[in-house]
Protein backbone atom coordinates (compact mmCIF):
# COMPACT_ATOMS: atom_id res chain seq x y z
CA UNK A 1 -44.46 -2.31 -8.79
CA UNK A 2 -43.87 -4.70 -11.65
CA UNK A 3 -45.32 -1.84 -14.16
CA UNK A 4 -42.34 0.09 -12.55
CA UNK A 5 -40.03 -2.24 -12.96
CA UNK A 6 -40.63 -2.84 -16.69
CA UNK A 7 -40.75 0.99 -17.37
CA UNK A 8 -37.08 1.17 -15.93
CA UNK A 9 -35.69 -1.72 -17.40
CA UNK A 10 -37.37 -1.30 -20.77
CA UNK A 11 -38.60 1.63 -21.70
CA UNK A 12 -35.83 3.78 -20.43
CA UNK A 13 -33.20 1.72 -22.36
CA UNK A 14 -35.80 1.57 -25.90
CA UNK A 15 -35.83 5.23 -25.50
CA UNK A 16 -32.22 5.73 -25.54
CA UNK A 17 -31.37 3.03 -28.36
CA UNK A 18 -34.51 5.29 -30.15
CA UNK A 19 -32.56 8.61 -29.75
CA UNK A 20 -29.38 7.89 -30.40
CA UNK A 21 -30.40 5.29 -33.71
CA UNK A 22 -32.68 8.96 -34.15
CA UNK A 23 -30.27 10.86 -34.23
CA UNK A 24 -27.18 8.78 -36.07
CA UNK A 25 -29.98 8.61 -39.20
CA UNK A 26 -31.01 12.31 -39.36
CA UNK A 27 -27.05 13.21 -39.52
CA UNK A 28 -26.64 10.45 -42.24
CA UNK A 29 -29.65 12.16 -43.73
CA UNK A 30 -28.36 15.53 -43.47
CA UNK A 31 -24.83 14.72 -44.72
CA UNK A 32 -25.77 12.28 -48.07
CA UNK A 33 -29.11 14.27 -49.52
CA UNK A 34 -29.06 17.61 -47.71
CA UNK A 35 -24.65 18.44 -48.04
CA UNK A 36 -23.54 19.05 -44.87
CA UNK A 37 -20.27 18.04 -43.61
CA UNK A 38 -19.27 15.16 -42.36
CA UNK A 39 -18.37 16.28 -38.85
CA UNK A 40 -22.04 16.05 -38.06
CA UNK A 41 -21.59 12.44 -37.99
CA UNK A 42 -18.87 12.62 -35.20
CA UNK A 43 -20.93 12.56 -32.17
CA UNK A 44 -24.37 10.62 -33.25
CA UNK A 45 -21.26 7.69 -34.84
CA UNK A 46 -19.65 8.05 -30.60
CA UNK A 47 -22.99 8.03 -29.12
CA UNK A 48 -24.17 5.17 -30.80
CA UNK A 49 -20.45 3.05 -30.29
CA UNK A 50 -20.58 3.62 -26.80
CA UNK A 51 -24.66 2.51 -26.78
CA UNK A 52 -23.07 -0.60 -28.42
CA UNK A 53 -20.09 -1.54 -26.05
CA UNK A 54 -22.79 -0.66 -22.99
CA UNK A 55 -25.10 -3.00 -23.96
CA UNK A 56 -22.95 -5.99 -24.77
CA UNK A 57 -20.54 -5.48 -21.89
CA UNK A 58 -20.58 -7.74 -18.96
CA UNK A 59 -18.49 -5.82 -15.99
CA UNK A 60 -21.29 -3.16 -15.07
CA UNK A 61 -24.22 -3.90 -15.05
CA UNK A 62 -25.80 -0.30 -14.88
CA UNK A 63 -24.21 0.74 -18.11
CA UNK A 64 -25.78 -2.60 -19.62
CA UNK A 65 -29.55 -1.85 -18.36
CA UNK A 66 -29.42 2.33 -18.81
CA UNK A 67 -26.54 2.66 -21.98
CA UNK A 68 -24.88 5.92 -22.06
CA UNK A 69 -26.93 7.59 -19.18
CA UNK A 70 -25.27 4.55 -16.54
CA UNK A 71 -22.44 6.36 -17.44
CA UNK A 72 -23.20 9.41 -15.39
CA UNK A 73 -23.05 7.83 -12.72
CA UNK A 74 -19.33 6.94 -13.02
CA UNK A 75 -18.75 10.66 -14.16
CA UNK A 76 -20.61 12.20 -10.97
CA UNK A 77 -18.92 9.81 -8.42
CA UNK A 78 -15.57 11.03 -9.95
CA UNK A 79 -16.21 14.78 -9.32
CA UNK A 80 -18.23 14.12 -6.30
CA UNK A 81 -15.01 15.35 -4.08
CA UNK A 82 -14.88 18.35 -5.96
CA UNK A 83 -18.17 19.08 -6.00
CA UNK A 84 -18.93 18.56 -2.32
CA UNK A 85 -15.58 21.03 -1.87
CA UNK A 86 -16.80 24.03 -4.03
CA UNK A 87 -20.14 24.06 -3.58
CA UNK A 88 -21.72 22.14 -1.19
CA UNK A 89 -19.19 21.57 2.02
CA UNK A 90 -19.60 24.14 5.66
CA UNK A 91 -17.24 25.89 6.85
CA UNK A 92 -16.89 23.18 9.55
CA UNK A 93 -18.11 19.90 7.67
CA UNK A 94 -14.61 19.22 5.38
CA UNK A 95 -12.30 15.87 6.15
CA UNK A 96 -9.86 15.61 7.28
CA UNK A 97 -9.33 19.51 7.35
CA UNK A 98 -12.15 21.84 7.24
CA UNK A 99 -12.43 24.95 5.13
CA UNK A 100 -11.65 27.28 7.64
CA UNK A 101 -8.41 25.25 9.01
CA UNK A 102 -7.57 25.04 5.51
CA UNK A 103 -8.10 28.93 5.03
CA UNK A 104 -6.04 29.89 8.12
CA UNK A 105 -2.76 28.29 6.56
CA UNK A 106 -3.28 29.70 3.06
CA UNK A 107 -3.91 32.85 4.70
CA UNK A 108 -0.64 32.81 6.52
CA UNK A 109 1.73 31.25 4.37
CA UNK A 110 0.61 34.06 2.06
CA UNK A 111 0.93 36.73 4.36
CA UNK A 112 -2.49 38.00 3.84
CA UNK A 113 -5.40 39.15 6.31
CA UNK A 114 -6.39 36.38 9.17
CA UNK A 115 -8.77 37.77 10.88
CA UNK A 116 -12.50 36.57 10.45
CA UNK A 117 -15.49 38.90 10.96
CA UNK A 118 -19.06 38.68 12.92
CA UNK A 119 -18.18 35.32 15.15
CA UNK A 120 -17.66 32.09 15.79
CA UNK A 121 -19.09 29.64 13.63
CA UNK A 122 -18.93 26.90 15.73
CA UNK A 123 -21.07 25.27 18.31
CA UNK A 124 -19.90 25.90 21.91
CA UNK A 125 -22.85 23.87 23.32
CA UNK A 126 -21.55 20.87 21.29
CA UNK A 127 -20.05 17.83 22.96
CA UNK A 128 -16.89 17.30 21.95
CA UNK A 129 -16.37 21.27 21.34
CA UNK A 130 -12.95 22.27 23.14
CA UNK A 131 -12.02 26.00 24.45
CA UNK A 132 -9.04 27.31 26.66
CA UNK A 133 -9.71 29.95 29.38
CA UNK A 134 -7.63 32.88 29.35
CA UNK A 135 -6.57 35.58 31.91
CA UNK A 136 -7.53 38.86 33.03
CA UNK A 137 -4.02 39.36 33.50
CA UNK A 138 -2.33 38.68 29.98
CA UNK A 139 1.20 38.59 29.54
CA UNK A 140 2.65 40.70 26.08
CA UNK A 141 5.09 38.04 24.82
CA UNK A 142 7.34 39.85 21.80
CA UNK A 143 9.88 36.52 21.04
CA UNK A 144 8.26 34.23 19.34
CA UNK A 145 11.12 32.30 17.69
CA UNK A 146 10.08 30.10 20.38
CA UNK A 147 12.73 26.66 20.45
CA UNK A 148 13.46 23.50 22.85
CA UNK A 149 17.13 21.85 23.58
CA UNK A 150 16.77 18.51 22.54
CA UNK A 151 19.50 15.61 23.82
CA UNK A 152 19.98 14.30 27.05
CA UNK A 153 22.92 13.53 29.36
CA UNK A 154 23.64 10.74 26.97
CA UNK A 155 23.79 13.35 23.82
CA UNK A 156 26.93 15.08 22.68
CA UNK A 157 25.39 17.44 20.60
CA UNK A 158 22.11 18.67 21.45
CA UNK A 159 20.02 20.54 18.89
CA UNK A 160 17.90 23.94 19.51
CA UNK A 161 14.92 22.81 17.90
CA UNK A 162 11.58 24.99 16.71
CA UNK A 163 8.67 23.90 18.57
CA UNK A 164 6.95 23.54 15.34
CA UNK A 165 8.38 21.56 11.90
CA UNK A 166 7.92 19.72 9.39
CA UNK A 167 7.09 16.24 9.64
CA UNK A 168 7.87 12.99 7.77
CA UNK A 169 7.56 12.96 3.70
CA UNK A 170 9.79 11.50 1.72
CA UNK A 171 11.00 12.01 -1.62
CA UNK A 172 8.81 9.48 -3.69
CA UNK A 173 6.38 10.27 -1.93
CA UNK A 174 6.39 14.16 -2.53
CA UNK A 175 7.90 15.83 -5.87
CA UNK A 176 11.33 17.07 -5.97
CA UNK A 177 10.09 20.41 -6.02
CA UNK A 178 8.12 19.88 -3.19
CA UNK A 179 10.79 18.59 -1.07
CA UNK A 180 13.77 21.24 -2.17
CA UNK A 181 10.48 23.98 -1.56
CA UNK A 182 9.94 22.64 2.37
CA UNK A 183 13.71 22.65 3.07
CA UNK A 184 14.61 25.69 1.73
CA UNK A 185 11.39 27.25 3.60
CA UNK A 186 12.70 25.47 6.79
CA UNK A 187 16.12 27.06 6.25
CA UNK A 188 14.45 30.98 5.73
CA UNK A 189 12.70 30.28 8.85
CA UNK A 190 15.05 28.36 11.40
CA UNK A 191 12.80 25.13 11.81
CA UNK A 192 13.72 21.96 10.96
CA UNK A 193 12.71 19.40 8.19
CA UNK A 194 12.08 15.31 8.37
CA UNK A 195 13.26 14.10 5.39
CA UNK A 196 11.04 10.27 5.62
CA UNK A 197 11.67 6.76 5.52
CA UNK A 198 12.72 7.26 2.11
CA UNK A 199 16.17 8.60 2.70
CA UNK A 200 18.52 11.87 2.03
CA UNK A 201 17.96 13.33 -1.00
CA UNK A 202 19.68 15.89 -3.32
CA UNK A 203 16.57 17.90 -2.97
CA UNK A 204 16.10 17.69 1.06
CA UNK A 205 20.17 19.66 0.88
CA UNK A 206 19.05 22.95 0.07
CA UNK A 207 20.11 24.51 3.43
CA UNK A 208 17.39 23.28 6.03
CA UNK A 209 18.18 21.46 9.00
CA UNK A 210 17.29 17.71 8.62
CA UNK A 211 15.83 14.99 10.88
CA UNK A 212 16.83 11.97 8.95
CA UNK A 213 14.09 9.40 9.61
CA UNK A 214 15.06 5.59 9.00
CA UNK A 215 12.29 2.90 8.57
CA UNK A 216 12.36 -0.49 8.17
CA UNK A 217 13.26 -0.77 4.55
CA UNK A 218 16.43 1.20 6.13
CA UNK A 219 16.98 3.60 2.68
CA UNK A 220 20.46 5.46 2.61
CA UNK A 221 21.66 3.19 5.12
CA UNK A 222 21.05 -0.35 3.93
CA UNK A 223 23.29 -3.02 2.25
CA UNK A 224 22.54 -4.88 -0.69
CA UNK A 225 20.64 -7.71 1.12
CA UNK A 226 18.15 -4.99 2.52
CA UNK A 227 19.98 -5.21 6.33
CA UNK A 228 21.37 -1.87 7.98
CA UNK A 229 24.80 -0.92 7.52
CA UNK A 230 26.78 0.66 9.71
CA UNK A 231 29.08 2.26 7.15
CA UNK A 232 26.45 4.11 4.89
CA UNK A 233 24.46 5.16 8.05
CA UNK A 234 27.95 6.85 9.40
CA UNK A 235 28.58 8.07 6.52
CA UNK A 236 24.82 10.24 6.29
CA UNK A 237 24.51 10.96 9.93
CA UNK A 238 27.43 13.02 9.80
CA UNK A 239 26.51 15.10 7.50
CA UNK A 240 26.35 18.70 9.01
CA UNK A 241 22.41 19.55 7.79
CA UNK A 242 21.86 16.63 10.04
CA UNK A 243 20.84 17.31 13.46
CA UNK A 244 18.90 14.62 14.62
CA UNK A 245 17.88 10.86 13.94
CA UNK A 246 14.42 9.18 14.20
CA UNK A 247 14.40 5.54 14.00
CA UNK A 248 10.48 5.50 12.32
CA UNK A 249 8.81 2.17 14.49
CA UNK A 250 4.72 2.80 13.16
CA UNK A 251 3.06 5.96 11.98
CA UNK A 252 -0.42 6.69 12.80
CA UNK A 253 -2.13 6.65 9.59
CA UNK A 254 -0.85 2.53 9.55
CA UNK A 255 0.60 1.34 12.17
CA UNK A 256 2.08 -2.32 11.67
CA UNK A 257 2.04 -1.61 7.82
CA UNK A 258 4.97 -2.30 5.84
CA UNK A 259 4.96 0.01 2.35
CA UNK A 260 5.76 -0.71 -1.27
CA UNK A 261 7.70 0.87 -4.06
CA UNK A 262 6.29 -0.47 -7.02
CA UNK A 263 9.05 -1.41 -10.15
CA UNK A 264 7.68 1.68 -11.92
CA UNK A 265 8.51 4.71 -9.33
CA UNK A 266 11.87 2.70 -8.16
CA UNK A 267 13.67 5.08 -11.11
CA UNK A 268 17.54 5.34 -11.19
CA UNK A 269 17.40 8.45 -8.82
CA UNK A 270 15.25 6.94 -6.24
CA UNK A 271 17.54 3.60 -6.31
CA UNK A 272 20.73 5.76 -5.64
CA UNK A 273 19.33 7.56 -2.84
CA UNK A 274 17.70 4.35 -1.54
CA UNK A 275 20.38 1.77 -1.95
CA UNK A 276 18.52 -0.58 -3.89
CA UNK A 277 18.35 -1.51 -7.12
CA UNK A 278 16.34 0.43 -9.57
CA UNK A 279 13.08 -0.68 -11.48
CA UNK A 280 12.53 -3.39 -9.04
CA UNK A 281 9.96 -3.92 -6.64
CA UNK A 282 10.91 -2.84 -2.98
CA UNK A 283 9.14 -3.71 -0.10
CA UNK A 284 9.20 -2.55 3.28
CA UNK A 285 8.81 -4.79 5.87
CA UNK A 286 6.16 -4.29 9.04
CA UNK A 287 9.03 -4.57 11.21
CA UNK A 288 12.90 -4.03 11.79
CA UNK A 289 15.61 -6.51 11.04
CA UNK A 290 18.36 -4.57 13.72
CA UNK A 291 16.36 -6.08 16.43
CA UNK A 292 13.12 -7.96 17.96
CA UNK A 293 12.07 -6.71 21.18
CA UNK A 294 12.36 -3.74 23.62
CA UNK A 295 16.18 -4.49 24.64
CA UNK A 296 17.39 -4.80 21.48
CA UNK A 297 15.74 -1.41 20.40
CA UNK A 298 17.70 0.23 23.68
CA UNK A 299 20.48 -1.03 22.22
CA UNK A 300 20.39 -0.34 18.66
CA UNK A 301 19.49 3.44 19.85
CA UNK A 302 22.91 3.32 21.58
CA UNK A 303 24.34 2.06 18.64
CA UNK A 304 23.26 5.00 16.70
CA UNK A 305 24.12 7.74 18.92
CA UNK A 306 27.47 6.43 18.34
CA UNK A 307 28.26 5.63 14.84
CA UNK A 308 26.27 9.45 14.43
CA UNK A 309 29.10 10.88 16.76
CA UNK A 310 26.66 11.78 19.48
CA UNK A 311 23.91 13.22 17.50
CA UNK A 312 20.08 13.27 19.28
CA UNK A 313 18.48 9.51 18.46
CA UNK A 314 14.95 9.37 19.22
CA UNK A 315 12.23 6.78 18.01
CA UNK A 316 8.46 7.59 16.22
CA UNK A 317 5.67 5.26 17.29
CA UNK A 318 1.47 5.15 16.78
CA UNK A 319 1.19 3.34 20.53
CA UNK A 320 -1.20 0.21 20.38
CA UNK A 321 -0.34 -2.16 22.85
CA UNK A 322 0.84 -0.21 26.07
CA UNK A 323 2.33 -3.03 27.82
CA UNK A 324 5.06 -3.24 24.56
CA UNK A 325 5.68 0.55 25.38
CA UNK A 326 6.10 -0.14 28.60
CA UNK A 327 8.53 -2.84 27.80
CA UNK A 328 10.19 -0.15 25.89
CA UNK A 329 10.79 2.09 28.50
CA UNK A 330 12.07 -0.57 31.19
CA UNK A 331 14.38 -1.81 28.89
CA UNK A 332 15.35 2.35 28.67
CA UNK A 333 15.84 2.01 32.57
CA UNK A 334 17.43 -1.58 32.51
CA UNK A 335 20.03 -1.00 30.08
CA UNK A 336 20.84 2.68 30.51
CA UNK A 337 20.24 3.68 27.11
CA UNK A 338 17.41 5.89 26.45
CA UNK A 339 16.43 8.13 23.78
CA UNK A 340 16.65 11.55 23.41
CA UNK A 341 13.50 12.24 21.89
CA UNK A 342 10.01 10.19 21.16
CA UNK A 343 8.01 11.31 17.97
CA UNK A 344 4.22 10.31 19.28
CA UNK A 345 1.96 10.18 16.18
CA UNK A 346 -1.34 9.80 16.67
CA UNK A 347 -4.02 7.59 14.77
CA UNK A 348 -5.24 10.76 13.28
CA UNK A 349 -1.89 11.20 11.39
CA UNK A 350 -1.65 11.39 7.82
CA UNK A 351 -1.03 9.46 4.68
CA UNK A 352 -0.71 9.29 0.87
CA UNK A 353 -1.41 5.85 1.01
CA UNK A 354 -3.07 3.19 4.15
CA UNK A 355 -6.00 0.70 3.82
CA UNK A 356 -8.98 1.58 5.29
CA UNK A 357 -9.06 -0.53 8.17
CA UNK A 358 -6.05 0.91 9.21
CA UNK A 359 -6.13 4.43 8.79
CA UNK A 360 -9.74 4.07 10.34
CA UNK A 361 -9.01 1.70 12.70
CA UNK A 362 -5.77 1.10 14.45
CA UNK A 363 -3.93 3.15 16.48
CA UNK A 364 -3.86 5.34 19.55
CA UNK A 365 -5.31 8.62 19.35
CA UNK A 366 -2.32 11.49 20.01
CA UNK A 367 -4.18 13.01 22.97
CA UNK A 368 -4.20 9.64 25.17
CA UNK A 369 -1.17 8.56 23.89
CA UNK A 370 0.76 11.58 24.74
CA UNK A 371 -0.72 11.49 28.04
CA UNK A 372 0.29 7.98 28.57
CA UNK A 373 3.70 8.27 27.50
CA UNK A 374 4.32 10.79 29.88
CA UNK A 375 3.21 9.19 32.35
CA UNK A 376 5.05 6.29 31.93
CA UNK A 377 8.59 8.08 31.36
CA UNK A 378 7.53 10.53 34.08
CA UNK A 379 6.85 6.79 36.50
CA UNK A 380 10.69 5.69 35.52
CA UNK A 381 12.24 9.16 35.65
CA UNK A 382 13.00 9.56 32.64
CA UNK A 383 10.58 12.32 31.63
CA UNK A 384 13.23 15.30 32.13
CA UNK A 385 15.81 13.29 30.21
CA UNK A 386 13.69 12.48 26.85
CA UNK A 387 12.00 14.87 25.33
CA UNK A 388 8.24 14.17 23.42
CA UNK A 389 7.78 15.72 19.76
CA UNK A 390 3.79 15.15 18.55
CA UNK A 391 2.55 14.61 15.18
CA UNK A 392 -1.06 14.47 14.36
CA UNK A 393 -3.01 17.08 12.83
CA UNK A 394 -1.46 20.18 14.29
CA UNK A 395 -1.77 23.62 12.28
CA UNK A 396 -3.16 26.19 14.37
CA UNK A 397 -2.08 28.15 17.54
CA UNK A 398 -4.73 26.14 19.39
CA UNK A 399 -3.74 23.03 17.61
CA UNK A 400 0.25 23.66 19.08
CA UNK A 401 -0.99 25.54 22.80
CA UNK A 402 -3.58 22.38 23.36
CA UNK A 403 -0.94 19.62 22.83
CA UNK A 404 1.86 21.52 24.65
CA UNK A 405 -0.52 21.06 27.31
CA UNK A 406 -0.53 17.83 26.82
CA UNK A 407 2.55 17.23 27.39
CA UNK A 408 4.58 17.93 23.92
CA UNK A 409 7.63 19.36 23.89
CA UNK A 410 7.62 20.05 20.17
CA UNK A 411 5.49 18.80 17.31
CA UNK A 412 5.19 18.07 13.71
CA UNK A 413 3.00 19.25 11.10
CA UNK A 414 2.98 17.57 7.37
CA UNK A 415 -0.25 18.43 6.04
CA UNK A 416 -0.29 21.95 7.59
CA UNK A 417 3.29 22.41 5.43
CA UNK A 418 1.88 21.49 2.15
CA UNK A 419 -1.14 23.48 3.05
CA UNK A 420 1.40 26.04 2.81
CA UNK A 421 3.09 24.39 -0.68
CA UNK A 422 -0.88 25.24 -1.82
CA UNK A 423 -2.10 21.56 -1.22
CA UNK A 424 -5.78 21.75 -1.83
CA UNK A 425 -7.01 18.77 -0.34
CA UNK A 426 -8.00 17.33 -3.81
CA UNK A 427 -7.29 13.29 -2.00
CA UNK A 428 -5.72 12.39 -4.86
CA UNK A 429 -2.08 11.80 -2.97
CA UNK A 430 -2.06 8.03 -3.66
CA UNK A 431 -2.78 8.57 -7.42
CA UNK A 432 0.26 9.75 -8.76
CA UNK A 433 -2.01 12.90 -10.24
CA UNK A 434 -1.82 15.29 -7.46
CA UNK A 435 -3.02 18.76 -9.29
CA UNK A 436 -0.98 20.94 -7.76
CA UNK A 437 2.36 18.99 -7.70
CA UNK A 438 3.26 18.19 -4.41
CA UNK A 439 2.03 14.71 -3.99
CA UNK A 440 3.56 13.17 -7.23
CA UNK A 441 6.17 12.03 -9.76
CA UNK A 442 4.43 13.53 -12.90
CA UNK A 443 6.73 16.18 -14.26
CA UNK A 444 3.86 17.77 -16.40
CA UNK A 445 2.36 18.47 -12.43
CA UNK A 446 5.18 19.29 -10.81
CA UNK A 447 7.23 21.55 -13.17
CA UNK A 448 4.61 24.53 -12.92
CA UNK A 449 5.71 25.03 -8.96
CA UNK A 450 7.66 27.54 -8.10
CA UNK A 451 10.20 26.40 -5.39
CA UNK A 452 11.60 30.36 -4.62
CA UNK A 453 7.90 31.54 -3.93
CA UNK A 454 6.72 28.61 -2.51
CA UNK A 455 9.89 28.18 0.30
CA UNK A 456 8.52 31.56 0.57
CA UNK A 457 5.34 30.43 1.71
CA UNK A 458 6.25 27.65 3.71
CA UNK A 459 8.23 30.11 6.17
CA UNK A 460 5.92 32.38 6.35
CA UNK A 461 3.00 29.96 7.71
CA UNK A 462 5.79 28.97 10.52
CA UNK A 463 6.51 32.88 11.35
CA UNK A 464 3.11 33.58 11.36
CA UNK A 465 1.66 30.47 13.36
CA UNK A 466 4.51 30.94 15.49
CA UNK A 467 3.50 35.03 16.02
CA UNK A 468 -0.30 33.41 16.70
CA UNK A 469 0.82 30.95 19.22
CA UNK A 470 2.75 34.23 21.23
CA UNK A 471 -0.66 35.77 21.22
CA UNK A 472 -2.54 33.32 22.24
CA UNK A 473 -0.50 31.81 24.89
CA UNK A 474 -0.08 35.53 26.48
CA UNK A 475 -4.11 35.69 26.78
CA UNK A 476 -4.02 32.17 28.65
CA UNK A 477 -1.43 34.50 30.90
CA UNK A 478 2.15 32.57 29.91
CA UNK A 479 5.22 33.63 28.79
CA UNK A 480 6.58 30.63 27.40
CA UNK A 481 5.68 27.38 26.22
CA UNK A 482 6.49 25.66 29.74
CA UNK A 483 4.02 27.60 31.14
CA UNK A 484 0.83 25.93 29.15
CA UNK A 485 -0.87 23.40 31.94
CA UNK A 486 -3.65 21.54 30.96
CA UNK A 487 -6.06 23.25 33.61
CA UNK A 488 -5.88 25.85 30.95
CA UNK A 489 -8.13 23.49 27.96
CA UNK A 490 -11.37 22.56 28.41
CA UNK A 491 -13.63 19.96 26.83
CA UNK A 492 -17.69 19.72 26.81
CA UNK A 493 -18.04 15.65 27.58
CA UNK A 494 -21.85 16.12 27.97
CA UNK A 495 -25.19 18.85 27.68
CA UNK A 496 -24.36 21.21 30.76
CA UNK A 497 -20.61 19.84 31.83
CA UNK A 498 -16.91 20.40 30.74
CA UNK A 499 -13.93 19.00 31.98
CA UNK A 500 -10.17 20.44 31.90
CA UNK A 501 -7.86 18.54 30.69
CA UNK A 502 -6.18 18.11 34.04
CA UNK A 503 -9.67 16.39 34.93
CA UNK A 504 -9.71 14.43 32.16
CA UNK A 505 -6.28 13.05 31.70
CA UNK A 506 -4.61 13.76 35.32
CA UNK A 507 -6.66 12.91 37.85
């Protein structure tokens, strides 16, 4: 063991001083007595520099003990990602989307074959593996632009919404091409397209109908103190491409998280849209300033279906504590004031930035909390008045048909979307250096996107998912998306026993 021990710590690291001192001298050689040029000396010189700064540095210790080659290490951990994508990774084994959900989308927002050949490729004898049953009588379903009214007796204008759309992303957070691309794709195929916490920009006008989200930082709609304002938020709700209003309380992938725009993003642009002042540090608080508990939020929802002239107002939450929701909707009863819609996003939900502990750790997942919420509206009738939009990791037919089931009236997809911009999972959204342009501010990665072709794309994936959903939902024998019960999904909980989901979650 200690011979060991001394081999690795010594020898390895003489060897290496040995080469590279080897090799700088036989290149001095070869360029002073034997005339060759002096670019021979270029990579023995950079060899033996970075052999120097290894061995005297202090901050790694790896790169002290094994110069040079403790280098590697850094340089496969970086393409590790990569790696594991291309060569290594199962059909079924990638996070958070797998190759083959990933394949699906690309295949339909391009229009191309979606078939898949031989079988399944999954494990139907797994726990946790879920299945619907379908009918020996199918139904042949041939509209699939299929669309829910939501507002409630409260609402002046209700709004004819696709089942499926685009979730929350704000400019900052996405390129400018990447937003203008998702709006006008929303616009070619009737859907409609949540601009974010981060406000109405230029680049979400491009035709699409909006559903203009409002955090806690309030952006668009805050005055100079960082408090709402009743005039700017008037002034924006009224716009026509406006349809709807979602007052953002959590998200799933950190719940109870305020964000951050650091001095350096906070351009002149961003400041405009946002109301605040530009290359300054902007925080966004964990929780609203408008109001402090379940009455006030009843309240401030009436306040905004007036100042918006009647718009829908609904509310997006990650539900933790159910008593608090609970709260929520008794206030709904107490006052009078309800929503018209509630966005549930599940833990599950997406990011380009969380810690750990919360995107791991906190939150409901969408299943049981759409459940719950049902319930709970459903116990103080108010289930037919307010209608339930889900968010969470929904891009397939299945994905849409299971939480329908569920419960949903419509849902949300973000991911699935820039799937369809040609996302390619690279994890790199919180860096700034997203390779294909969508998740960043770098004009030398965003410029080479093509927003015509790519709007292109983006409608397509909704026609097409939409055209899936028709077929599948006539095999399960329905018509339309009311028809989906929950007796229809199954789920293996152990070896030899499933459960539907009207087992599971409504008995």
């Amino acid at each position: 063991m200690l011979h060991q021990k001394f081999f690795n710590r010594f020898v390895i690291r003489q060897v290496i001083w040995a080469v590279v001192i080897a090799y700088l001298l036989i290149s001095l050689y070869l360029v002073l007595l034997e005339g060759f040029h002096f670019w021979i000396l270029i990579i023995p010189t950079v060899l033996f520099i970075l052999a120097f700064r290894d061995a005297f540095q202090i901050k790694h210790t790896l790169r002290k003990n094994y110069p040079i080659i403790g280098r590697l290490r850094y340089t496969f951990e970086s393409i590790r990602p990569e790696m594991r994508q291309y060569f290594f990774e199962g059909e079924l084994d990638g996070k958070p989307f797998n190759r083959r959900q990933r394949s699906i989308v690309y295949q339909r927002a391009k229009n191309e074959k979606q078939t898949v050949a031989f079988g399944m490729q999954d494990d139907p004898n797994r726990i946790g593996y879920e299945w619907a049953s379908h009918s020996a009588y199918p139904k042949h379903v041939t509209n699939t632009n299929f669309r829910v009214t939501i507002g409630s007796s409260l609402c002046e204008h209700p709004y004819s919404a696709s089942i499926y759309n685009i979730s929350a992303m704000s400019y900052g957070a996405l390129s400018k091409k990447a937003i203008a691309a998702l709006n006008k794709g929303a616009k070619l195929g009737g859907f409609a397209h949540n601009t974010g916490e981060g406000g109405i920009s230029p680049y979400h006008r491009n035709g699409g109908d909006l559903i203009w989200q409002i955090g806690t930082g309030y952006f668009g709609c805050r005055d100079e103190n960082g408090f709402f304002s009743d005039e700017l938020f008037k002034e924006k709700a009224t716009f026509p491409e406006v349809k709807m209003i979602e007052l953002k309380l959590s998200q799933g992938a950190k719940p109870g998280h305020g964000g951050l725009l650091p001095a350096e993003k906070n351009t002149e642009e961003v400041a405009s849209i946002r109301h605040v002042q530009p290359f300054t540090t902007v925080h966004s608080p964990s929780s609203h300033t408008a109001f402090s508990d379940a009455t006030g939020l009843a309240h401030f929802i009436g306040k905004l279906r007036t100042l918006s002239g009647g718009k829908p107002i609904g509310f997006k939450i990650c539900i933790g504590r159910k008593d608090e929701f609970i709260d929520m909707v008794k206030a709904m009863k107490e006052t009078g004031i309800h929503p018209d819609f509630i966005t549930i996003d599940g833990a599950e939900g997406g990011t380009g930035a969380a810690p750990l502990e919360f995107i791991d750790y906190i939150g409901m997942s969408l299943e049981d909390a759409l459940v719950f919420a049902g319930k709970t509206l459903k116990e103080y009738g108010l289930r037919e008045e307010i209608k339930l939009i889900a968010a969470g990791k929904i891009i397939s037919a299945f994905d849409l048909a299971k939480t329908m089931s569920l419960g949903a009236n419509a849902c949300y997809s973000a991911r699935g979307m820039m799937f369809a911009l040609g996302c390619i999972q690279a994890l790199q959204c919180d860096s700034g250096h997203c390779p294909v342009g969508i998740a960043t501010q770098d004009k030398l990665l965003y410029k080479g996107m093509d927003v015509t072709d790519k709007s292109v794309r983006v409608a397509t994936f909704h026609k097409n998912t939409m055209k899936a959903f028709g077929e599948f939902i006539s095999a399960c024998g329905c018509e339309t998306p009311q028809d989906i019960k929950p007796e229809i999904f199954h789920k293996r909980v152990e070896h030899g026993k499933n459960l539907s989901f009207a087992e599971m979650y409504f008995n």
